[in-house]
C-alpha atoms as a PDB file:
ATOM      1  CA  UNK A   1     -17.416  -0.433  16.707  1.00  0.00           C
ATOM      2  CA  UNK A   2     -16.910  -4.079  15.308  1.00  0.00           C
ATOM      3  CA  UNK A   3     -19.974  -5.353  14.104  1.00  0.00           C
ATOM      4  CA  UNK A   4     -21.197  -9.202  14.972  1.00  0.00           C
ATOM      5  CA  UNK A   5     -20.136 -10.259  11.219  1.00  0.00           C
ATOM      6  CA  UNK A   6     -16.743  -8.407  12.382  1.00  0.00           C
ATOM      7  CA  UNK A   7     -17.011 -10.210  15.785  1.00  0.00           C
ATOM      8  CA  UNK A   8     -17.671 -13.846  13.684  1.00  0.00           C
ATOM      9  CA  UNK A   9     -14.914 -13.162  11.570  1.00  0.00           C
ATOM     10  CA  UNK A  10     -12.363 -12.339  14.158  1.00  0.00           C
ATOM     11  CA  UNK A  11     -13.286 -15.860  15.826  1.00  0.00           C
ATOM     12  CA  UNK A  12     -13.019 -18.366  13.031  1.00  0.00           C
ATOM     13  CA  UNK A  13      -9.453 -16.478  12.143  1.00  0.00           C
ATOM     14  CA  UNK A  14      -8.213 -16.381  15.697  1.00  0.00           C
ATOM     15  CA  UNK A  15      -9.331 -20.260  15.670  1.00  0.00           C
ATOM     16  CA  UNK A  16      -7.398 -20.798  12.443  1.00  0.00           C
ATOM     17  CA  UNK A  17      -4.000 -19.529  13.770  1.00  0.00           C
ATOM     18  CA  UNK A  18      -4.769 -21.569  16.863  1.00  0.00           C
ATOM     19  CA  UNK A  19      -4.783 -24.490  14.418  1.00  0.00           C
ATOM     20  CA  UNK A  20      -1.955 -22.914  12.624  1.00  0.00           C
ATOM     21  CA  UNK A  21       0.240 -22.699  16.022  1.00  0.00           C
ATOM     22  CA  UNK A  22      -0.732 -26.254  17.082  1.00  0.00           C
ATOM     23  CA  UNK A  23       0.234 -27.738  13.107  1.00  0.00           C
ATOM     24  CA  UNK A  24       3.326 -26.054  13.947  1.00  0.00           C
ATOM     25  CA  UNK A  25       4.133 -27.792  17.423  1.00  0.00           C
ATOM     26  CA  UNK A  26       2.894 -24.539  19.496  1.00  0.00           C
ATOM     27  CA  UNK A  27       0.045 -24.985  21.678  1.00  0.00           C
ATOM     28  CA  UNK A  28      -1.512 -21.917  22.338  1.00  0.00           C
ATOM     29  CA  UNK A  29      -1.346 -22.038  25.878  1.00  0.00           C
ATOM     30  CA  UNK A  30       0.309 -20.506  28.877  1.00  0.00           C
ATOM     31  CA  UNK A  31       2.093 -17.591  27.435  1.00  0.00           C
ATOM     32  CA  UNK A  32       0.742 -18.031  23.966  1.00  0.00           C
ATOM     33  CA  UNK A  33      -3.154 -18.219  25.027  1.00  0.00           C
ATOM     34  CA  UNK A  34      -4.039 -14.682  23.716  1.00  0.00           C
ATOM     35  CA  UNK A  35      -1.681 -15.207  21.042  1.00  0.00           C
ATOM     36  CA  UNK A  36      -4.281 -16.469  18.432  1.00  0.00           C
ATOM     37  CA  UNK A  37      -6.630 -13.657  19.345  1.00  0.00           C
ATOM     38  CA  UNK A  38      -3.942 -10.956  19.141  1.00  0.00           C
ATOM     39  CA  UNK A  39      -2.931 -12.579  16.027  1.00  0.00           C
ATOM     40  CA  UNK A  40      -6.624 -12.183  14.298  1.00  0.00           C
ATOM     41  CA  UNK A  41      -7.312  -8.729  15.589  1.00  0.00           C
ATOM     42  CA  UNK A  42      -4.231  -7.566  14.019  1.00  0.00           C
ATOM     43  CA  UNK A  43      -4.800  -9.259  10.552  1.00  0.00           C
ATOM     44  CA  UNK A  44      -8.766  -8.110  10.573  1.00  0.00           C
ATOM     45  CA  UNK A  45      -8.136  -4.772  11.496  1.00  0.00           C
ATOM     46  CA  UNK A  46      -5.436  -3.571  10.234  1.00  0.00           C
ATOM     47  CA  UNK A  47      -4.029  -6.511   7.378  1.00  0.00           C
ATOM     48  CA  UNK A  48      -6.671  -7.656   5.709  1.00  0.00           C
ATOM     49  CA  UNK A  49      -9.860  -5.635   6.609  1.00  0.00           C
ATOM     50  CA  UNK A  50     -13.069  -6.960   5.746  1.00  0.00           C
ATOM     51  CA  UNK A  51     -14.264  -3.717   3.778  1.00  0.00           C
ATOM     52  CA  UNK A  52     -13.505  -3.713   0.211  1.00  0.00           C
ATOM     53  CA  UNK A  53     -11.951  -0.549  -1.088  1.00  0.00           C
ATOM     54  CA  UNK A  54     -13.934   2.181  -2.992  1.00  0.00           C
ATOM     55  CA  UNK A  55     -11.377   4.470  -4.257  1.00  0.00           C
ATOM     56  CA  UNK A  56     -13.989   6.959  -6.150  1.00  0.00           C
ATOM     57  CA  UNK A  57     -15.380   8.098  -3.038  1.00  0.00           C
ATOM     58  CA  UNK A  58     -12.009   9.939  -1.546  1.00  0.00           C
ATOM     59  CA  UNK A  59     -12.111  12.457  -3.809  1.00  0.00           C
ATOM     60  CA  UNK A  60     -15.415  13.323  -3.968  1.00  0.00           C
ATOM     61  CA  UNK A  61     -14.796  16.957  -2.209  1.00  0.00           C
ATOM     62  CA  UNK A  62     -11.572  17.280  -3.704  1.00  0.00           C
ATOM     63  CA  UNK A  63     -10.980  21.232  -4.183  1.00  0.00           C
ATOM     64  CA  UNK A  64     -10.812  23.056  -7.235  1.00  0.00           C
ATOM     65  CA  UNK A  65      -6.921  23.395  -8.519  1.00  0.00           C
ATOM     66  CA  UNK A  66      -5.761  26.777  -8.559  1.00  0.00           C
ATOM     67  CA  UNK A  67      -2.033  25.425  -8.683  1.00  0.00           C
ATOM     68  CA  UNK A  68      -1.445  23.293 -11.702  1.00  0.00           C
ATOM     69  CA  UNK A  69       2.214  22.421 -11.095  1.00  0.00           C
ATOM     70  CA  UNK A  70       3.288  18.739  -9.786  1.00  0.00           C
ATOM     71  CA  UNK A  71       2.432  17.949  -6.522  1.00  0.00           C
ATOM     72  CA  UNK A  72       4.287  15.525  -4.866  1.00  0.00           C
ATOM     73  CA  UNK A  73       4.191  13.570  -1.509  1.00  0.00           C
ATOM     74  CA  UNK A  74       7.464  11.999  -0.386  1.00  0.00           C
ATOM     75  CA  UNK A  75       8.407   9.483   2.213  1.00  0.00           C
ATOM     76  CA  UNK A  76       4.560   7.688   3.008  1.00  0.00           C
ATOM     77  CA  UNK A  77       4.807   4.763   5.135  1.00  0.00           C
ATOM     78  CA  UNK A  78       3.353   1.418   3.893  1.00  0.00           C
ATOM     79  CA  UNK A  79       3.094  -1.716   4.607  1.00  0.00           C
ATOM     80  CA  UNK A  80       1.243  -4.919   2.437  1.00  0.00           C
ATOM     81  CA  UNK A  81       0.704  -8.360   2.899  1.00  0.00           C
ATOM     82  CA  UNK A  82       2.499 -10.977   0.087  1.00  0.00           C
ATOM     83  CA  UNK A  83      -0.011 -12.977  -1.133  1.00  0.00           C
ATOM     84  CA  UNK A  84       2.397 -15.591  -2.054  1.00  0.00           C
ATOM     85  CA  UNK A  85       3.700 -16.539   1.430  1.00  0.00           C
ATOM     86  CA  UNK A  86       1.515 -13.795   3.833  1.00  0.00           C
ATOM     87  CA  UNK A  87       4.244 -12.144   5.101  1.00  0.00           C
ATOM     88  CA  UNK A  88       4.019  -8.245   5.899  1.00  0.00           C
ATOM     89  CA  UNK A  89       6.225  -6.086   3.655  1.00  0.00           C
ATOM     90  CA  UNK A  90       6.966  -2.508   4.984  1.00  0.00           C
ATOM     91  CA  UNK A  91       8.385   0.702   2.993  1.00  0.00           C
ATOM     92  CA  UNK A  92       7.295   3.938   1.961  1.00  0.00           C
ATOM     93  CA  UNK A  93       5.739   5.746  -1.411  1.00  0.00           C
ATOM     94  CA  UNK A  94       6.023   8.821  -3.242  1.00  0.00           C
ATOM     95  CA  UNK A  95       3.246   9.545  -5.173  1.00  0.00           C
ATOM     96  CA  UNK A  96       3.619  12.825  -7.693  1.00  0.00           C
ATOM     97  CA  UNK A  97       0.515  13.975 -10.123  1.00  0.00           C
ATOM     98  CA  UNK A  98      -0.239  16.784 -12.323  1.00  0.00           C
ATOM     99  CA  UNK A  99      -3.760  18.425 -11.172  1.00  0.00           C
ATOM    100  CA  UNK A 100      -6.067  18.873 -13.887  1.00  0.00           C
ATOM    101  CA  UNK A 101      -9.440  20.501 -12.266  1.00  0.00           C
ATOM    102  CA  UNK A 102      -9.200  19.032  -8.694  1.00  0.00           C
ATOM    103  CA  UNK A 103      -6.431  18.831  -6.266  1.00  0.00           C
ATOM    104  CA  UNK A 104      -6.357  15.675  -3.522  1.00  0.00           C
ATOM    105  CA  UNK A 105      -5.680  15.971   0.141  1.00  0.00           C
ATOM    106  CA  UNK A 106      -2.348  14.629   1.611  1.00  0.00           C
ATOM    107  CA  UNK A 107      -4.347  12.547   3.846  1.00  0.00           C
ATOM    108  CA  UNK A 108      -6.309  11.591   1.140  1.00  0.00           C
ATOM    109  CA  UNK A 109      -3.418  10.213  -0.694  1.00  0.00           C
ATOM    110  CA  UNK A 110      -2.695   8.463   2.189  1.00  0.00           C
ATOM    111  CA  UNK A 111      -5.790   6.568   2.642  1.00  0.00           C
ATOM    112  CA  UNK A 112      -5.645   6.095  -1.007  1.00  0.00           C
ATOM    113  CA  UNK A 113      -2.574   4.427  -0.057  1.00  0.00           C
ATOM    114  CA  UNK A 114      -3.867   2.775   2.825  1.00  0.00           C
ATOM    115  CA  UNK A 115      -6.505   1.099   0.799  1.00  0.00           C
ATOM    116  CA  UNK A 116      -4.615  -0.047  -2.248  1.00  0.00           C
ATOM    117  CA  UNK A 117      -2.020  -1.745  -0.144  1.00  0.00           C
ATOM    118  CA  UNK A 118      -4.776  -3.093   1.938  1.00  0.00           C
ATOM    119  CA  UNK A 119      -5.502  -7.032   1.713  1.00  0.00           C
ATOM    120  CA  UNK A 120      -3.164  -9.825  -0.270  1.00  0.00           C
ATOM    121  CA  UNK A 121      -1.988  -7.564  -3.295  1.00  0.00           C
ATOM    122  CA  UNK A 122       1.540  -7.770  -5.008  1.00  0.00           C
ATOM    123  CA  UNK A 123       3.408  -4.321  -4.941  1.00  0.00           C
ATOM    124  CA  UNK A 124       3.440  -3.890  -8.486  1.00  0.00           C
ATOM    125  CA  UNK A 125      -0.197  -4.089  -8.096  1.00  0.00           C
ATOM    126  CA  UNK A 126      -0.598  -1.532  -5.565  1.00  0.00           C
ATOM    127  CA  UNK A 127       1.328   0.979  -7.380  1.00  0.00           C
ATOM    128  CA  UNK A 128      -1.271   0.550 -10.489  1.00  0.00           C
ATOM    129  CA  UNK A 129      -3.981   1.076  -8.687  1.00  0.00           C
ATOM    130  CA  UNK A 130      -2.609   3.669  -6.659  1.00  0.00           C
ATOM    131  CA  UNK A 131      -1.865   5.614  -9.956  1.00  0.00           C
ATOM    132  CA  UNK A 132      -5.146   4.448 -11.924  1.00  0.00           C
ATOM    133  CA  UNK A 133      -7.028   6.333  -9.227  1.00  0.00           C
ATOM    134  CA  UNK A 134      -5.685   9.520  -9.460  1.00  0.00           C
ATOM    135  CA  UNK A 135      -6.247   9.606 -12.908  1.00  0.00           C
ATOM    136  CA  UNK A 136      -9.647   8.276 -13.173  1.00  0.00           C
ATOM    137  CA  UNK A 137     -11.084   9.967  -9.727  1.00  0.00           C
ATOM    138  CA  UNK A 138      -9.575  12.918  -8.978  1.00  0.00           C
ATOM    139  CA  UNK A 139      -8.669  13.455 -12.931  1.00  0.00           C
ATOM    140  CA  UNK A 140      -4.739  14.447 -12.528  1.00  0.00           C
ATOM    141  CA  UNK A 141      -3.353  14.376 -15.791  1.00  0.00           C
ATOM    142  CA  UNK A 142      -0.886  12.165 -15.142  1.00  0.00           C
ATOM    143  CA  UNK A 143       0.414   9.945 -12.008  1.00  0.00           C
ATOM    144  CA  UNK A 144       3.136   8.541 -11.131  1.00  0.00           C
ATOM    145  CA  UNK A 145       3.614   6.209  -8.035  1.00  0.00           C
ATOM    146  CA  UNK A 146       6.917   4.861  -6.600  1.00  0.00           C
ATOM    147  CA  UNK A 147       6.688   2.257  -3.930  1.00  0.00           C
ATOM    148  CA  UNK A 148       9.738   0.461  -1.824  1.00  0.00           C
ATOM    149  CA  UNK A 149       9.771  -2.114   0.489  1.00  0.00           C
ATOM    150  CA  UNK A 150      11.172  -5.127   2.277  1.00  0.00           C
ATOM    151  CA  UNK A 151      10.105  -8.597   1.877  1.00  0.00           C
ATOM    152  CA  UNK A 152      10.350 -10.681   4.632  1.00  0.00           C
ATOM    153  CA  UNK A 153       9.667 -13.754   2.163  1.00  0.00           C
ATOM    154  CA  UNK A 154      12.849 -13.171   0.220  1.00  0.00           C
ATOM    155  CA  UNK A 155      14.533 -11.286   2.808  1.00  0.00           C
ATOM    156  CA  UNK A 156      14.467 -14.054   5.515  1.00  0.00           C
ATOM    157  CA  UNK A 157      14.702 -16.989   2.347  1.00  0.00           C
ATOM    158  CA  UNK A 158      17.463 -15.769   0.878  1.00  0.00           C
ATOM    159  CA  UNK A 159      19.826 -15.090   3.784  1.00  0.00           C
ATOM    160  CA  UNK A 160      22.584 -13.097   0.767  1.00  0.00           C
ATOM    161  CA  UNK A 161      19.164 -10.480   0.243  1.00  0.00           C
ATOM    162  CA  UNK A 162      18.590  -9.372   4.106  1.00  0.00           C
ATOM    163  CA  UNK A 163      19.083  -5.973   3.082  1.00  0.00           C
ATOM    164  CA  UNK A 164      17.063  -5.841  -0.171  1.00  0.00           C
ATOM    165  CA  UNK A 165      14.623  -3.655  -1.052  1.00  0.00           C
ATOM    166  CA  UNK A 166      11.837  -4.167  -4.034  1.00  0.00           C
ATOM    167  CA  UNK A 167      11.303  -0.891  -5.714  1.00  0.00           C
ATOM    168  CA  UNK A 168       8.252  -0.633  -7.911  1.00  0.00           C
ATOM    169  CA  UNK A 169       6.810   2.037 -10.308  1.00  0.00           C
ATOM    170  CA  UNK A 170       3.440   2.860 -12.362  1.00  0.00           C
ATOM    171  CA  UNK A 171       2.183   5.543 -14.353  1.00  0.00           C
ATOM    172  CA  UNK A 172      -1.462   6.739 -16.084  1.00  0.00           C
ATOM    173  CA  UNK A 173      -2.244   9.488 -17.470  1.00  0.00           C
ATOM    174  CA  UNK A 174      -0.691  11.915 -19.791  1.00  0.00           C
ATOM    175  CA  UNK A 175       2.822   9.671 -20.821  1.00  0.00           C
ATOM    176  CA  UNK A 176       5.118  12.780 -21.468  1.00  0.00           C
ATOM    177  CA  UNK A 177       3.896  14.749 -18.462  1.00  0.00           C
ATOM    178  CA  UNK A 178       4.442  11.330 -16.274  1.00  0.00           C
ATOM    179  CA  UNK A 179       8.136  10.939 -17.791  1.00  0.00           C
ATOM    180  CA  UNK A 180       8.762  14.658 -16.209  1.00  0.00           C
ATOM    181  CA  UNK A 181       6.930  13.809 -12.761  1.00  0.00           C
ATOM    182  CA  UNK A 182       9.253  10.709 -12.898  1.00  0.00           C
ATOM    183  CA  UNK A 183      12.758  12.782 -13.557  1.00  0.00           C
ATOM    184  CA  UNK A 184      11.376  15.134 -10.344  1.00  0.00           C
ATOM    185  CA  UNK A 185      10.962  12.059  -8.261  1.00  0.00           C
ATOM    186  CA  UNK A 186      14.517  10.827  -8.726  1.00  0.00           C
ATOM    187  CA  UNK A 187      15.637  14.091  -8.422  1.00  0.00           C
ATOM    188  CA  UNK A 188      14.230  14.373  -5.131  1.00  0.00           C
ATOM    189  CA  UNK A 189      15.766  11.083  -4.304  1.00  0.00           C
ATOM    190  CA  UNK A 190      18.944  12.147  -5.133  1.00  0.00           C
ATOM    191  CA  UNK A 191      19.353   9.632  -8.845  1.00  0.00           C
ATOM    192  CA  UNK A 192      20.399  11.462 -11.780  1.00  0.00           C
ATOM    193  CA  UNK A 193      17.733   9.691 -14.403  1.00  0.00           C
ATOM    194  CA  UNK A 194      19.430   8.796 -17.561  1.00  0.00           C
ATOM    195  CA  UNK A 195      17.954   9.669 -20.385  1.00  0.00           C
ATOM    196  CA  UNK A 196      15.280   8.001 -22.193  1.00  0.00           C
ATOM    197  CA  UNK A 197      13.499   7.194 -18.672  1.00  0.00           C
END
C-alpha cells in the first residue's frame, strides 16, 4: 500500500510530466488527462522506485551448497532507465556463479536483477553490481554477468542502429574460475570464445 510520502511523490512527478507535455505543445487534456498520472505511476512504481536497494539482505537464507558446479540462469528479462536521455532500455541477462558455501534462489537472482537495474544506472553499471553482489553476499567464488539490451536513445537517434543491441559484461571473484563461467556462457549462446577470453 503506497504510503502518503509515496502518494506526495507520485503528485509532484505526475505534475512535472504535465509540465513536460505542455513544454512540448501537449496539453494534457481530453484524451491525454490521465496521461500525466499514468505516466508517474509507472515511473514510481516500477522505473524509478523510491526504495533504495539493499542487496545484502536477499541472501540472507540462502541454503547451504551441496552442488559446487556453475550455476547458471539464462534468458532474464530486464529493463533500465538511461540516465543520459531517460529512455527505457529492455533485454535480458545471464548471470552464471560458482557457489562457494551458499547457493541463491532463481528468484533471488532475479530481484537481484530487478534492483540493480532499478533507477537511472548505465548497463555497464548494472552488470557490476549485479556481479559484486554475488560475490560479496552470497560468497560465490566467482560471477559473471552478461546483460543485452536495446536503447531507444541510440536506437531511435541513429536511424542506421534500429536493430542494435548493447551487450555488456562484468566479473568478481575468482578471475580463472570467471574466464571458465564466461566460455560456458557463450557456449550456451551458441559463440565459439576465442581464446584468451
Amino acid at each position: 500500500m503506497a504510503t502518503r510520502s509515496d502518494q506526495m511523490r507520485r503528485r509532484r512527478v505526475a505534475q512535472a510530466f504535465a509540465d513536460l507535455m505542455t513544454a512540448l505543445g501537449k496539453t494534457p487534456t481530453g484524451a491525454l488527462a490521465s496521461t500525466p498520472l499514468r505516466a508517474a505511476i509507472l515511473w514510481t512504481e516500477h522505473l524509478v522506485p523510491s526504495a533504495k536497494p539493499n542487496l545484502s539482505r536477499l541472501f540472507r537464507s540462502s541454503p547451504r551448497a551441496r552442488h559446487h558446479g556453475p550455476v547458471i540462469l539464462r534468458e532474464l528479462g530486464v529493463h533500465l532507465v538511461c540516465p543520459h536521455h531517460l529512455t527505457i532500455a529492455f533485454g535480458q541477462a545471464c548471470i552464471a556463479y560458482c557457489p562457494g558455501k551458499s547457493l541463491a534462489g532463481f528468484g533471488a537472482i532475479a530481484r537481484l536483477v530487478e534492483q540493480a537495474t532499478g533507477g537511472f544506472v548505465l548497463q555497464e553499471e548494472a552488470a557490476r553490481l549485479v556481479a559484486e553482489a554475488l560475490v560479496a553476499h552470497l560468497g560465490a567464488t566467482a560471477a559473471v554477468v552478461l546483460i543485452e539490451a536495446k536503447h531507444p536513445c541510440h536506437n531511435v537517434t541513429h536511424p542506421r542502429s534500429h536493430k542494435a543491441v548493447a551487450e555488456t559484461w562484468a566479473q568478481a571473484g575468482d578471475r580463472r574460475e570467471a574466464i571458465q563461467l564466461r566460455t560456458l556462457v557463450l557456449r550456451g549462446a551458441g559463440v565459439r570464445p576465442k581464446r584468451g577470453l
